[in-house]
Protein backbone atom coordinates (compact mmCIF):
# COMPACT_ATOMS: atom_id res chain seq x y z
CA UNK A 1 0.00 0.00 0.00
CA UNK A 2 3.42 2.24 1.12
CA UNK A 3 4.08 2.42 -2.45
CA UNK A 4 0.67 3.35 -4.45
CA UNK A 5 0.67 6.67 -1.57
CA UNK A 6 3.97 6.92 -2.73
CA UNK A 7 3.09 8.46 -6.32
CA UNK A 8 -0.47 9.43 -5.25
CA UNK A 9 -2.33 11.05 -2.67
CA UNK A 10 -5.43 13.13 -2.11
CA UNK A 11 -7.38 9.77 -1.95
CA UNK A 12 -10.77 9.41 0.57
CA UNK A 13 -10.63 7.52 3.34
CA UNK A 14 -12.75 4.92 1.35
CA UNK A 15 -10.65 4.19 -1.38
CA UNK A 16 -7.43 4.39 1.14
CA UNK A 17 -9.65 1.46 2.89
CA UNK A 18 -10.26 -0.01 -0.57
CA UNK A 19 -6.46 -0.18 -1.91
CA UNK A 20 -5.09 -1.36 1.65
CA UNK A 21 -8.16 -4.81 1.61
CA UNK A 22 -6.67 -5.78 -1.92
CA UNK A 23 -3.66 -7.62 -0.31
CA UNK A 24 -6.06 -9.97 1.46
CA UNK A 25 -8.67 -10.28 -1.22
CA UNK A 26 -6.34 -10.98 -3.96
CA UNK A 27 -4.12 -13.76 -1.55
CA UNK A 28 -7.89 -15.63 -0.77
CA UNK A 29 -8.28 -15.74 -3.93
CA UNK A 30 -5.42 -16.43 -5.49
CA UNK A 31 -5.08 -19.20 -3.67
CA UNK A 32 -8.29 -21.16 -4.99
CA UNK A 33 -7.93 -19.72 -8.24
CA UNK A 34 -4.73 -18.66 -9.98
CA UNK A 35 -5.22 -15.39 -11.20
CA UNK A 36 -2.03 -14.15 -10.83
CA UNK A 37 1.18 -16.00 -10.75
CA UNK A 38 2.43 -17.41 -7.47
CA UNK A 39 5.98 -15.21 -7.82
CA UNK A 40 4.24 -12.56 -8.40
CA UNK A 41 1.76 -12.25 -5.31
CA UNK A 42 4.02 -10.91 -2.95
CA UNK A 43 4.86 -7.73 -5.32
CA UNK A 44 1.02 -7.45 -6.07
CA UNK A 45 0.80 -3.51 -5.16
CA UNK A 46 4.02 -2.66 -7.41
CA UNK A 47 3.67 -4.83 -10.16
CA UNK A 48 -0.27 -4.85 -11.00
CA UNK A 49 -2.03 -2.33 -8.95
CA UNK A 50 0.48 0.21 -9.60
CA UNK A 51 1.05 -0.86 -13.09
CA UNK A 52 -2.07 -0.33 -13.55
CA UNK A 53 -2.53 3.30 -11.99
CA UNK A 54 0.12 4.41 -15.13
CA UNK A 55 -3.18 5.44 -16.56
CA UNK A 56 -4.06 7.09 -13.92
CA UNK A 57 -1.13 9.70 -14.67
CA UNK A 58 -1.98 10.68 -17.92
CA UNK A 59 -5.97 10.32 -18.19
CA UNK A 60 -8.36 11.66 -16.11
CA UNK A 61 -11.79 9.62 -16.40
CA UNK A 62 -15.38 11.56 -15.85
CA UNK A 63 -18.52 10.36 -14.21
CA UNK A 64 -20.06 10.55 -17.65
CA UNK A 65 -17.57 8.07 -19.25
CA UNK A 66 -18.15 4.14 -19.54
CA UNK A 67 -14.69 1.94 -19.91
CA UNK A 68 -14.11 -1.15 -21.42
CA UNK A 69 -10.99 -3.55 -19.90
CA UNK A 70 -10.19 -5.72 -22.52
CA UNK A 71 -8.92 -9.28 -21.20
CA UNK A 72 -9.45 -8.51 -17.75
CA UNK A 73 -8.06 -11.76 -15.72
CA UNK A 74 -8.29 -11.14 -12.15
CA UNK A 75 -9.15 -7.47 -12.98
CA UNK A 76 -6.14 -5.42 -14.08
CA UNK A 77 -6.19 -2.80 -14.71
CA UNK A 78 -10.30 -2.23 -14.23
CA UNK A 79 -10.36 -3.11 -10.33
CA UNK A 80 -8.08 -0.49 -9.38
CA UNK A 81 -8.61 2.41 -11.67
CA UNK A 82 -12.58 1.84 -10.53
CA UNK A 83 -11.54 2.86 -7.47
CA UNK A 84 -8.95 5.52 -8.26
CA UNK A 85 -12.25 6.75 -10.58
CA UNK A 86 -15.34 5.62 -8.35
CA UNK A 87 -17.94 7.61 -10.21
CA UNK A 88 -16.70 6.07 -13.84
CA UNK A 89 -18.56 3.07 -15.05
CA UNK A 90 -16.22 -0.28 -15.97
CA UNK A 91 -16.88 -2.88 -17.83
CA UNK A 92 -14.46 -5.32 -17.28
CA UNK A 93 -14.70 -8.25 -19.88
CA UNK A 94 -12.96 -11.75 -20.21
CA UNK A 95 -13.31 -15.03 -21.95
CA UNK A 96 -12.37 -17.21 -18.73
CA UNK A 97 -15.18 -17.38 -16.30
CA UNK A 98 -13.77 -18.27 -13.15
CA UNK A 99 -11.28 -15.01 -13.47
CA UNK A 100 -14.48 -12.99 -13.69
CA UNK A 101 -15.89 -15.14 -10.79
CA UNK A 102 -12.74 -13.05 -8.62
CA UNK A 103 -13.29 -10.29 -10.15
CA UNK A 104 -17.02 -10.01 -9.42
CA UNK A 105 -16.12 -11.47 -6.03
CA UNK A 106 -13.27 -9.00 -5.17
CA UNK A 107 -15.51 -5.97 -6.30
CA UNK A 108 -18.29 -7.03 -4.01
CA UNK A 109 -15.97 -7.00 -1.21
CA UNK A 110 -14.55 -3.77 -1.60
CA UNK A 111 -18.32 -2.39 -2.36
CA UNK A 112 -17.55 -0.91 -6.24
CA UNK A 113 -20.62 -0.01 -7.22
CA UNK A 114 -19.40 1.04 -10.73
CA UNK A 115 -17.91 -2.12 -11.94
CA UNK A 116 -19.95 -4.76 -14.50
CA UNK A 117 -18.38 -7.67 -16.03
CA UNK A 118 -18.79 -8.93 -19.83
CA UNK A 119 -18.07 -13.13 -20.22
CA UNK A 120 -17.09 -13.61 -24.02
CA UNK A 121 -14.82 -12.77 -26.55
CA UNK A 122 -14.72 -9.08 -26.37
CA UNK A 123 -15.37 -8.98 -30.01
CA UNK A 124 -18.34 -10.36 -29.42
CA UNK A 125 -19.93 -7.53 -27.64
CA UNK A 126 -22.88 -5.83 -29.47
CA UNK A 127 -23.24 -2.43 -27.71
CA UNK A 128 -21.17 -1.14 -30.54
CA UNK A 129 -20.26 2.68 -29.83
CA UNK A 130 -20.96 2.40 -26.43
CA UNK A 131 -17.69 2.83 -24.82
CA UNK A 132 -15.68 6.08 -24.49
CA UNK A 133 -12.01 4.60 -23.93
CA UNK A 134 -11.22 0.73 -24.21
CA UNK A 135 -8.05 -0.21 -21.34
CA UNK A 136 -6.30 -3.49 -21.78
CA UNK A 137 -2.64 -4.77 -20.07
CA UNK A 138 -0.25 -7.04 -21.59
CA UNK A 139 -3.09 -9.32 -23.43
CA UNK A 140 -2.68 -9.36 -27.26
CA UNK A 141 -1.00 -7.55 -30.17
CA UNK A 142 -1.48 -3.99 -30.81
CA UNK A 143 -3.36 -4.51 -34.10
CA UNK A 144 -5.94 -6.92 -32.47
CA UNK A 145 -6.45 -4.97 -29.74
CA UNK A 146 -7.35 -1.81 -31.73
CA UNK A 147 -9.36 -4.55 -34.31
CA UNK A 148 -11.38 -5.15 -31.44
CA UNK A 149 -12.21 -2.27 -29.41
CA UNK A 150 -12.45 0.53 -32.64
CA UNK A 151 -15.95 -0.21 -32.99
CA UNK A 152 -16.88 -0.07 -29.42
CA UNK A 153 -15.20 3.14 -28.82
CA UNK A 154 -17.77 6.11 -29.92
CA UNK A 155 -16.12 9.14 -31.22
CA UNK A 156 -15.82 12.18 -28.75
CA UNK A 157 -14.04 14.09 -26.26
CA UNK A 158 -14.24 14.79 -22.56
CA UNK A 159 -11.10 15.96 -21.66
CA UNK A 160 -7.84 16.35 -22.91
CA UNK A 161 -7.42 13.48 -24.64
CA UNK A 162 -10.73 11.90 -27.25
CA UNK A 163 -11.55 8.51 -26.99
CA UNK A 164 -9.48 5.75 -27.56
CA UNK A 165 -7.47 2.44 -26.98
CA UNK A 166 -5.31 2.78 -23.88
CA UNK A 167 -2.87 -0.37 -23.40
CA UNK A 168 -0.05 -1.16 -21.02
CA UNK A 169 2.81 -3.21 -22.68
CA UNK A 170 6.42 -4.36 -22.16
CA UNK A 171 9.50 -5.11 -24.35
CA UNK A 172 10.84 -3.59 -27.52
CA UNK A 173 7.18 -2.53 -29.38
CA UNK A 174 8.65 -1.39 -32.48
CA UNK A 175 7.60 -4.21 -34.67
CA UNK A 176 4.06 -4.60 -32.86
CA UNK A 177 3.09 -0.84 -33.42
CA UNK A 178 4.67 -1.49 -37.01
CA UNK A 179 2.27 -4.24 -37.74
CA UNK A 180 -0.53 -2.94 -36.58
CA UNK A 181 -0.52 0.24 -38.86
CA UNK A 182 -2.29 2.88 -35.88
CA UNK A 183 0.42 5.49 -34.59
CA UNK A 184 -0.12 5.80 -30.93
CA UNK A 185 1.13 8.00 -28.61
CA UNK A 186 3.63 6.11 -25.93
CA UNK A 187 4.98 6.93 -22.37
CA UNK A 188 7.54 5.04 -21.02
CA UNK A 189 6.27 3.62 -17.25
CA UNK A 190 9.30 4.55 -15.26
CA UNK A 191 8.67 8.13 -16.33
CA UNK A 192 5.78 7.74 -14.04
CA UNK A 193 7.20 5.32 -11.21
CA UNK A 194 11.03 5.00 -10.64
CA UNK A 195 10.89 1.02 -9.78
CA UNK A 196 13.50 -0.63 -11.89
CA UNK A 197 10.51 -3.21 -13.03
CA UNK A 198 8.93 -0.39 -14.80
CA UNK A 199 11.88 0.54 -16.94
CA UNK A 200 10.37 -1.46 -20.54
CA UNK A 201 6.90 -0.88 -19.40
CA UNK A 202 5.01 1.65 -21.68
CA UNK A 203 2.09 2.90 -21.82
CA UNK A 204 0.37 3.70 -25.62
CA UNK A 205 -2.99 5.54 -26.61
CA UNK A 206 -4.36 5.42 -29.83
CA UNK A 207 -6.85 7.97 -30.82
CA UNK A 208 -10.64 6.77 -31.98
């Protein structure tokens, strides 16, 4: 928890209560369903809840605005940017039901009110235009991603940046962003956080 109050503050006493019950919620669950890997448990605040905050840093979500997380698993990065945004509806889809089954779990717990969950392929989802930005970390190519989310995304603005594909990714990109012919915008991670983990983490936005 030290380390997400690290790089942000300002937070209610609610969400502070929120952030801090993820340790315990996450190491329940994680240990009747694998949702995240076993090494990886014990760095759960820096290395998936913060991860996951990077968008927190650069976009600023309204109460008006409806987000889609694309290949949720155990619900990164939806579960904590819902509560770093509590009046921002998520939508938090995946094609492996027992992940949602945490994820719907783990929201109940923490009492997220503005967090939904989608079962399918996320291609498969018929509200078309019904989304204002699509989120996704570390779960398929560049080009699939925006494939799958452009025609879920409506067009529009609300802020500084309009609506669009926000992903979190790792590793040399340049043949990924090649191949999928969109020309995102990209922050490197470690910009952000100074944790050596973060320094091949980036963070890309493509514009609907």
């Amino acid at each position: 928890m030290e380390i997400i109050e690290k790089y942000f503050a300002d937070f209610s006493a609610l969400q502070t209560a929120q952030f801090a019950k993820l340790d315990e919620l996450y190491k329940f669950w994680n240990a009747q369903i694998n949702v995240i890997s076993r090494q990886d448990i014990d760095s759960l605040y820096t290395k998936h809840i913060l991860h996951s905050l990077a968008i927190a840093t650069t976009f600023e979500f309204t109460p008006e605005q409806k987000i889609l997380d694309i290949g949720t698993g155990g619900g990164f990065p939806g579960i904590p940017l819902a509560i770093f945004f509590p009046e921002t509806q998520f939508v938090l889809a995946d094609s492996i039901r027992k992940k949602l089954n945490v994820v719907q779990e783990v929201a109940k717990a923490l009492g997220l009110k503005n967090v939904s969950t989608h079962w399918g392929r996320v291609e498969e989802i018929k509200e078309k235009n019904s989304f204002d930005f699509a989120v996704s970390r570390a779960v398929a190519p560049l080009g699939d991603l925006w494939r799958w989310s452009k025609p879920l995304i409506r067009r529009g603005n609300n802020g500084e940046f309009d609506n669009g594909l926000i992903c979190l990714k790792g590793g040399d990109l340049h043949e990924e962003i090649s191949a999928s012919l969109c020309k995102p915008m990209m922050w490197n991670v470690h910009d952000f956080f100074q944790e050596d983990i973060f320094q091949e983490k980036y963070m890309l936005y493509v514009k609907r």
